[in-house]
Protein backbone atom coordinates (compact mmCIF):
# COMPACT_ATOMS: atom_id res chain seq x y z
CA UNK A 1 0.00 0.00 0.00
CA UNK A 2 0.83 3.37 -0.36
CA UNK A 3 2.29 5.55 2.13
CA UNK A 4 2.02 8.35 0.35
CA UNK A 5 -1.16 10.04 1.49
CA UNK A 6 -4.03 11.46 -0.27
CA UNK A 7 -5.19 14.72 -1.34
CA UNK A 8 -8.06 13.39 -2.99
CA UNK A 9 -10.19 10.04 -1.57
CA UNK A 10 -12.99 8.64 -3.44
CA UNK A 11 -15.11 5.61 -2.43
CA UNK A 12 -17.84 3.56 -4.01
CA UNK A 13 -19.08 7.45 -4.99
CA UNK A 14 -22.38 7.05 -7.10
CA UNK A 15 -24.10 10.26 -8.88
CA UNK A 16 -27.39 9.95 -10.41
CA UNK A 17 -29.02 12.70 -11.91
CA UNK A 18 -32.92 11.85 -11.66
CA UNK A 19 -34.09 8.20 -11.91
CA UNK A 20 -32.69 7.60 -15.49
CA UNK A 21 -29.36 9.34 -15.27
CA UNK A 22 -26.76 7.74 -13.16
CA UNK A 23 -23.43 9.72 -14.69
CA UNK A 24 -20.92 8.52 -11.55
CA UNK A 25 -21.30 4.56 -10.81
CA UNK A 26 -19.45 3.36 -7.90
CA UNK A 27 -16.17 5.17 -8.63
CA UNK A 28 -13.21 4.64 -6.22
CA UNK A 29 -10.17 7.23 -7.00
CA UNK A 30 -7.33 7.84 -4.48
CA UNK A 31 -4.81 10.02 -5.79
CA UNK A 32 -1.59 10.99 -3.86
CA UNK A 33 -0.56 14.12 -2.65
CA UNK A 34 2.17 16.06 -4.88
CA UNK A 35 0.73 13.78 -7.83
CA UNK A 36 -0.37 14.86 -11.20
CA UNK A 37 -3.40 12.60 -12.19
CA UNK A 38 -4.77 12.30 -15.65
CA UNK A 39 -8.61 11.40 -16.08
CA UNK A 40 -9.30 10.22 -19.33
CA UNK A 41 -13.11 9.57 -20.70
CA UNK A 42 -15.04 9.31 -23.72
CA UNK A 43 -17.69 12.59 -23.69
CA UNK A 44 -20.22 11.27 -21.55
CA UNK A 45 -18.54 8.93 -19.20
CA UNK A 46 -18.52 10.91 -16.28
CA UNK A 47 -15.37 12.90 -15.97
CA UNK A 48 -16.72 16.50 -15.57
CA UNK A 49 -19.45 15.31 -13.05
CA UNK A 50 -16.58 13.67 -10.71
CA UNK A 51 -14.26 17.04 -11.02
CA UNK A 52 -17.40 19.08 -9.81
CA UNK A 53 -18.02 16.86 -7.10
CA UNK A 54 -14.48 17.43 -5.73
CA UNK A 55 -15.12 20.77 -5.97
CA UNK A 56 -18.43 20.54 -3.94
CA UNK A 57 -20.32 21.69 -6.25
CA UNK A 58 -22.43 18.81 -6.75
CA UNK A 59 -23.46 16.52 -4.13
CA UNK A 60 -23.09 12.73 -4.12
CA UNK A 61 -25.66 10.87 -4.52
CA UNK A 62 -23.89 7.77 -2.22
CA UNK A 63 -20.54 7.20 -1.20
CA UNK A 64 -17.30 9.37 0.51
CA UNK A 65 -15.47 12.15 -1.14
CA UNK A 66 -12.04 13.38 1.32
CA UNK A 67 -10.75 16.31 -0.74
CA UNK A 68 -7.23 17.68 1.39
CA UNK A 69 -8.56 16.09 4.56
CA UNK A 70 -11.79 17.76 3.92
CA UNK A 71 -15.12 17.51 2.55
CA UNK A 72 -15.33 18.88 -0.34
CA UNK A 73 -16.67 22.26 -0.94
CA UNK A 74 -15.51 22.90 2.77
CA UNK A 75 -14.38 26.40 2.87
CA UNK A 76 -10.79 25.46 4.44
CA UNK A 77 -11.00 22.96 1.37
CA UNK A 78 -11.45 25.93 -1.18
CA UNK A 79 -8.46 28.22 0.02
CA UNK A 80 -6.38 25.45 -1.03
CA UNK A 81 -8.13 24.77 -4.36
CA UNK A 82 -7.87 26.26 -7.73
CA UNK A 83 -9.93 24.79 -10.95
CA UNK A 84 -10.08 25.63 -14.40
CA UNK A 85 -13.09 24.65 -15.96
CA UNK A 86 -16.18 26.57 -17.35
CA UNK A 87 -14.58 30.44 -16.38
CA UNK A 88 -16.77 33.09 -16.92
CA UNK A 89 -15.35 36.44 -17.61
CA UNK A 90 -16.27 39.98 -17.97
CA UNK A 91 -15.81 40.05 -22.06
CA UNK A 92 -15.49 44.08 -21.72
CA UNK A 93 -12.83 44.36 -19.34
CA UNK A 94 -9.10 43.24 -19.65
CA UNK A 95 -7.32 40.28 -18.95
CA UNK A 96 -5.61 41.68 -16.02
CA UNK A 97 -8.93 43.93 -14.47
CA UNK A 98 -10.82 40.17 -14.60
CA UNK A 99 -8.29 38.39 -12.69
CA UNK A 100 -7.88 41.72 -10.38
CA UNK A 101 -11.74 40.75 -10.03
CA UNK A 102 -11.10 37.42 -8.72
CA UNK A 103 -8.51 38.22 -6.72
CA UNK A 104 -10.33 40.72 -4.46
CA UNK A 105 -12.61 38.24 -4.00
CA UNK A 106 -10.35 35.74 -2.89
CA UNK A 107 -8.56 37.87 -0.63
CA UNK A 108 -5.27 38.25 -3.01
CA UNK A 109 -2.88 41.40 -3.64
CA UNK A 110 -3.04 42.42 -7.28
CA UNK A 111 1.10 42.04 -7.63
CA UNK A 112 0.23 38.38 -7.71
CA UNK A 113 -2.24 38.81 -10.67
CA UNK A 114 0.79 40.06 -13.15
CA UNK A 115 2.89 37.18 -11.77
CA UNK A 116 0.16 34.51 -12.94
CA UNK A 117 -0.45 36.06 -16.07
CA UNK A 118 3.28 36.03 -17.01
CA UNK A 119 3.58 32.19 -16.13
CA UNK A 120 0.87 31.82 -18.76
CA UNK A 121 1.57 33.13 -21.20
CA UNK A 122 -0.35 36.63 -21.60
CA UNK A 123 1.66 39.37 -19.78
CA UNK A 124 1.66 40.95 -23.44
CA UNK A 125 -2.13 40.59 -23.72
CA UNK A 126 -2.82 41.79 -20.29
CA UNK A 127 -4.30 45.07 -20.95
CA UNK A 128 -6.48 43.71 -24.11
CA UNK A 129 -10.16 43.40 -23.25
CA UNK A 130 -10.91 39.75 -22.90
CA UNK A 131 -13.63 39.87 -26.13
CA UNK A 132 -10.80 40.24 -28.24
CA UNK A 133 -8.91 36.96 -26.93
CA UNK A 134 -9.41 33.79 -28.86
CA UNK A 135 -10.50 30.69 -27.52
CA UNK A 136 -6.89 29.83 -26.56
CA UNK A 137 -6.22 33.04 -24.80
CA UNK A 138 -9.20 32.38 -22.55
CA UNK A 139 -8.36 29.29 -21.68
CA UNK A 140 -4.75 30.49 -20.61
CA UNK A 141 -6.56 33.25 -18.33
CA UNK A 142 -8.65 30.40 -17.23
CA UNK A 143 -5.32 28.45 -15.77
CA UNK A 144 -3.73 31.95 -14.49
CA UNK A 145 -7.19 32.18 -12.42
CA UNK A 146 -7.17 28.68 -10.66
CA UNK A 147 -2.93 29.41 -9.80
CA UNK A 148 -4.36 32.74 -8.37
CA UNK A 149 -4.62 31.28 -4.94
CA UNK A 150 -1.36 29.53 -5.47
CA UNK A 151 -3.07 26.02 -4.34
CA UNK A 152 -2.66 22.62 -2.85
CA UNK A 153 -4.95 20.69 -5.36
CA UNK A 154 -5.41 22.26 -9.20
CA UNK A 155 -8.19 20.63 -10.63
CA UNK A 156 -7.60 21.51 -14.77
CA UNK A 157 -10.65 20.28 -17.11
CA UNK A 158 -9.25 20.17 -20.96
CA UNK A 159 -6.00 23.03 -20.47
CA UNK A 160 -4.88 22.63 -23.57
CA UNK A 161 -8.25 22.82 -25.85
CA UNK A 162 -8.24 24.96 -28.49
CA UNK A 163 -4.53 25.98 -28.31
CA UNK A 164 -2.21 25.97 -31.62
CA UNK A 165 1.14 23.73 -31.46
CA UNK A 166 2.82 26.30 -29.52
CA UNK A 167 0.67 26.72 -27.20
CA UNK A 168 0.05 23.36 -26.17
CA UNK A 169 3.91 23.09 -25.57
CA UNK A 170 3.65 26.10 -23.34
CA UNK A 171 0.82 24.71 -21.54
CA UNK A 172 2.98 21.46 -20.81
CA UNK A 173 5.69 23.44 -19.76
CA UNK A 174 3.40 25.39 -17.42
CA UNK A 175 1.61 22.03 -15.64
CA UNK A 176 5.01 20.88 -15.43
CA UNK A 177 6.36 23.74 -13.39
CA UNK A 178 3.08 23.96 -11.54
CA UNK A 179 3.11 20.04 -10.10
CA UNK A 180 5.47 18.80 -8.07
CA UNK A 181 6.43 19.38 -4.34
CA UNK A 182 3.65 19.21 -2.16
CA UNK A 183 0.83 20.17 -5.02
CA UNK A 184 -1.52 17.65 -6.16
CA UNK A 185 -2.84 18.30 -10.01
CA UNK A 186 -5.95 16.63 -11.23
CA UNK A 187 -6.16 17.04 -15.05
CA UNK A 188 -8.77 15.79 -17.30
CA UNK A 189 -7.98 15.69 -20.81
CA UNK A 190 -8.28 13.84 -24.23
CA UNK A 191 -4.63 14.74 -25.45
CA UNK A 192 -3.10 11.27 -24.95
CA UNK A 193 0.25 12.64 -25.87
CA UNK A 194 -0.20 15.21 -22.77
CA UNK A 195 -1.60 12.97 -20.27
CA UNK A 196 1.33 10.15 -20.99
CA UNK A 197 3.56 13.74 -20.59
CA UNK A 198 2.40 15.23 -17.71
CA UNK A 199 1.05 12.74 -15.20
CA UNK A 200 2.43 9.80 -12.75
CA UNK A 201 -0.79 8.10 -12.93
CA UNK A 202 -3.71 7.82 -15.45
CA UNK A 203 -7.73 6.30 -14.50
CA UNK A 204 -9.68 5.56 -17.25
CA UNK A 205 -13.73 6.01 -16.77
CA UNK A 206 -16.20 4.59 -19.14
CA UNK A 207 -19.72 4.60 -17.60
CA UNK A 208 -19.06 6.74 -14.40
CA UNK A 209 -16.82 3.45 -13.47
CA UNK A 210 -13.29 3.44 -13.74
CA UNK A 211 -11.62 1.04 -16.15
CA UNK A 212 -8.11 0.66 -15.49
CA UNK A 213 -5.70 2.58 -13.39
CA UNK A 214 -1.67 2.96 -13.39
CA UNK A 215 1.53 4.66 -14.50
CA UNK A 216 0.79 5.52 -18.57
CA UNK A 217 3.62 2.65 -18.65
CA UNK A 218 1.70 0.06 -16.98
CA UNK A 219 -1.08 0.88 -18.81
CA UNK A 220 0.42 0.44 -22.46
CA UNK A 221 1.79 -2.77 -21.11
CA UNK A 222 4.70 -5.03 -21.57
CA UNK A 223 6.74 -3.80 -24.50
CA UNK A 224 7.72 -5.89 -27.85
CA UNK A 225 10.24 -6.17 -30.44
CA UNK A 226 9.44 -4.68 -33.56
CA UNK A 227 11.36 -6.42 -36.23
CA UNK A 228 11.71 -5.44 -40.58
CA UNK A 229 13.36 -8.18 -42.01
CA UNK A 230 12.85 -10.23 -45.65
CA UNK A 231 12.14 -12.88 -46.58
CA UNK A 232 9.72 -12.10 -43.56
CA UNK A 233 8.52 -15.96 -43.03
CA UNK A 234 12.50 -17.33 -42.13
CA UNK A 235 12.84 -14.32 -40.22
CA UNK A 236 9.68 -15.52 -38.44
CA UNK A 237 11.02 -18.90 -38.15
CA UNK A 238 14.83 -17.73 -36.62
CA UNK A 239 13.09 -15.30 -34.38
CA UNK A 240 10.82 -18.42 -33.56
CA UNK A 241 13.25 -20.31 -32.56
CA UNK A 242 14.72 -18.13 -30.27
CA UNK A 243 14.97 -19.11 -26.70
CA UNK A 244 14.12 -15.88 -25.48
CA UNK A 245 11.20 -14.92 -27.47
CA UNK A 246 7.79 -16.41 -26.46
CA UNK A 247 5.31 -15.11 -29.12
CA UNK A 248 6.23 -14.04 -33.10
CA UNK A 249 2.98 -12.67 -35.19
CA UNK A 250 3.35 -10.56 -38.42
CA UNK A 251 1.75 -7.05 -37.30
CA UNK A 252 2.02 -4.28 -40.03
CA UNK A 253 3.90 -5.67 -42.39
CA UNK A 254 6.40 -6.18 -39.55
CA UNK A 255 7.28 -9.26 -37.08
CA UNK A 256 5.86 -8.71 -34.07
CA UNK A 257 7.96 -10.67 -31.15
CA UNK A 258 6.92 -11.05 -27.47
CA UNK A 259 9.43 -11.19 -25.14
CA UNK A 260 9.64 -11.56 -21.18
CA UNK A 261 11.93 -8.82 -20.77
CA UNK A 262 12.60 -6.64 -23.73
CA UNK A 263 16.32 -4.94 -23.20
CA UNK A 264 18.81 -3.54 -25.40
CA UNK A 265 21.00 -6.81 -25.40
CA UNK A 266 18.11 -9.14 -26.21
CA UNK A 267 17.74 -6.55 -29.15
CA UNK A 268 20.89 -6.77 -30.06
CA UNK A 269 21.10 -11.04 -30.05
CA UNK A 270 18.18 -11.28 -32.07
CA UNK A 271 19.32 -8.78 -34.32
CA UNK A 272 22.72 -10.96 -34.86
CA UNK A 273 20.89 -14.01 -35.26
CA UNK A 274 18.50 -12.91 -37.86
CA UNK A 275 21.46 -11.16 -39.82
CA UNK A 276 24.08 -14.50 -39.33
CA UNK A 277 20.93 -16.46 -40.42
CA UNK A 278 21.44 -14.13 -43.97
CA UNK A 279 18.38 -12.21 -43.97
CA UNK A 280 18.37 -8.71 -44.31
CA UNK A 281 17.49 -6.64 -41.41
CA UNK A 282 16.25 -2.89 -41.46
CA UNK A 283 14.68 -2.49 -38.27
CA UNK A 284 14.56 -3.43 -35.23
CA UNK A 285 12.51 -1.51 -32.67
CA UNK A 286 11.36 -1.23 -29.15
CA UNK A 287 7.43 -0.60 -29.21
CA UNK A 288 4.73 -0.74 -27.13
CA UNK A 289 1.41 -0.53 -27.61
CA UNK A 290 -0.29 3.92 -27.71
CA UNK A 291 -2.16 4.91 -24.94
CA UNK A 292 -4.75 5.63 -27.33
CA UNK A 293 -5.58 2.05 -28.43
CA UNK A 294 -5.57 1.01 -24.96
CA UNK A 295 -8.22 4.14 -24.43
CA UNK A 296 -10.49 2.93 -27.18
CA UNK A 297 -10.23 -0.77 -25.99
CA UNK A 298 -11.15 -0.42 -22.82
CA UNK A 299 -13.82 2.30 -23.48
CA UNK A 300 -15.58 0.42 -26.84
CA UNK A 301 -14.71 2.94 -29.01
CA UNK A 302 -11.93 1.09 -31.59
CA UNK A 303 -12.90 2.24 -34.98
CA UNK A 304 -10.44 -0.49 -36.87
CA UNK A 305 -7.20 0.35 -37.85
CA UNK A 306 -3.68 -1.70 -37.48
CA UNK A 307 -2.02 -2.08 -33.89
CA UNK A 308 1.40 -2.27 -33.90
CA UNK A 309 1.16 -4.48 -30.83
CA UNK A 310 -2.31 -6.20 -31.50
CA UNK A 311 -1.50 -8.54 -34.78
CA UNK A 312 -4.10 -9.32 -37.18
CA UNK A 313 -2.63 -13.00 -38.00
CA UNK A 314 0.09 -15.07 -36.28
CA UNK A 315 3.30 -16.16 -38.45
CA UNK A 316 3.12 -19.60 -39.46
CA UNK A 317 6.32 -20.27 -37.59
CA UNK A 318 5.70 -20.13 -33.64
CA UNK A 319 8.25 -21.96 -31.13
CA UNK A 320 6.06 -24.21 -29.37
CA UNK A 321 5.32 -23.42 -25.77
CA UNK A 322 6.89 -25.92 -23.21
């Protein structure tokens, strides 16, 4: 178990909107303190219902929700929590008189408004009236408004949406700098490439229930030799016959091997025997399988398409198990 302790503590937490609409269905979460936790969801499956229940602003319908020690929506709770979701903000007045706004009412100087504005990203837009920002601007302003408060727990809901290339890798950069230490960041996004990233740990929801939970590692699983060689079936029969590799299947055009441990000497050997065996080798390659197939597995969404780690048809050769 553990002993890192939680910011956030979710248990057998069901949400049901009416009696038709149950959007949260038994969902257990516990994520550590000084972690940065990706939530990933298909539209629908219950991700923005469980981020405004840890922010108290809807109630449970069953179960325990510990937010910082804290029920959530407890007002010791929300001095230590900033969240970047839905913002509303005056469309007439600047960037900087908006977050001057929300800093009165939280209690904050205004010298920390031009510091939060710098670290994303719009000192030089400051003074610009926020109905002349684009999408991306406003959601910047959004994240400089939930770091306001400088909190414990940031709760982000879809940072980087609508941001150009650029953008996106300054909003990396900015999560990056912002988690760590002793804050906890809870970031719901469908940028696989920015949850595997950004975060030490990734649920997956489907349902209101969560799927599968773990490093983005342990989630992609074990890895597998890639391997580009011709004439492809003796390369599948050396690689067959190799003592270290368990599974060969043709995957892509490519062999596919399974392996116990892949490292870069078991590489290497199987490399030399497929090249002593006189075949002619152009690649071999550590893969594993995209956090995005494992997404659409697990949530029923897989619209076809080749897996580099999920073979359509074994090779003909296959060293027989023992």
């Amino acid at each position: 178990m553990s002993l890192v302790r939680p910011a956030v503590e979710m248990r057998s937490v069901v949400k049901r909107f009416g009696s038709h609409v149950t959007a949260v269905d038994g969902l257990d979460l516990r994520i550590g303190e000084g972690m940065t936790y990706g939530l990933l969801g298909p539209n629908g499956a219950g991700k923005t219902t469980t981020l405004r229940m840890l922010l108290g602003l809807v109630r449970p319908t069953s179960g325990s929700i510990i937010v910082l020690g804290c029920s959530p929506g407890d007002p010791a709770v929300l001095r230590q929590t900033g969240s970047m979701g839905e913002t509303a903000f005056y469309p007439f007045l600047s960037g900087r008189d908006n977050l001057r706004a929300v800093a009165r009412r939280c209690g904050i100087g205004d010298r920390r408004v031009d510091v939060v504005l710098g670290q994303a990203g719009l000192a030089e837009r400051a003074g610009d009236t926020v109905a002349g920002y684009s999408y991306g601007m406003r959601q910047r302003l959004g994240v400089a408004a939930a770091i306001l408060k400088n909190p414990q727990l940031l709760i982000l809901d879809e940072p980087s949406n609508g941001l150009d290339p650029a953008g996106q890798l300054d909003m990396r950069r900015l999560i990056r700098e912002l988690g760590g230490g002793t804050r906890t960041i809870v970031l719901s996004s469908h940028d696989m490439d920015e949850v595997e990233q950004l975060c030490d740990r990734v649920g997956i929801i489907g349902g209101g229930r969560l799927l599968a939970e773990g490093t983005p590692g342990q989630l992609r699983g074990d890895a597998a030799l890639r391997i580009r060689a011709e004439p492809e079936d003796q390369a599948a029969a050396v690689a067959s016959g190799l003592a270290w590799v368990d599974d060969v299947a043709l995957a892509d055009g490519a062999l596919a091997l399974a392996l116990a441990e892949v490292t870069p000497a078991r590489a290497a050997a199987t490399n030399r025997e497929l090249v002593g065996a006189g075949l002619e080798v152009s690649e071999v390659q550590t893969v594993r399988r995209p956090l995005r197939d494992v997404f659409l597995d697990l949530t029923g969404h897989r619209t076809g398409g080749a897996d580099s780690l999920r073979p359509g048809r074994r090779a003909r050769h296959r060293r027989a198990r023992q």
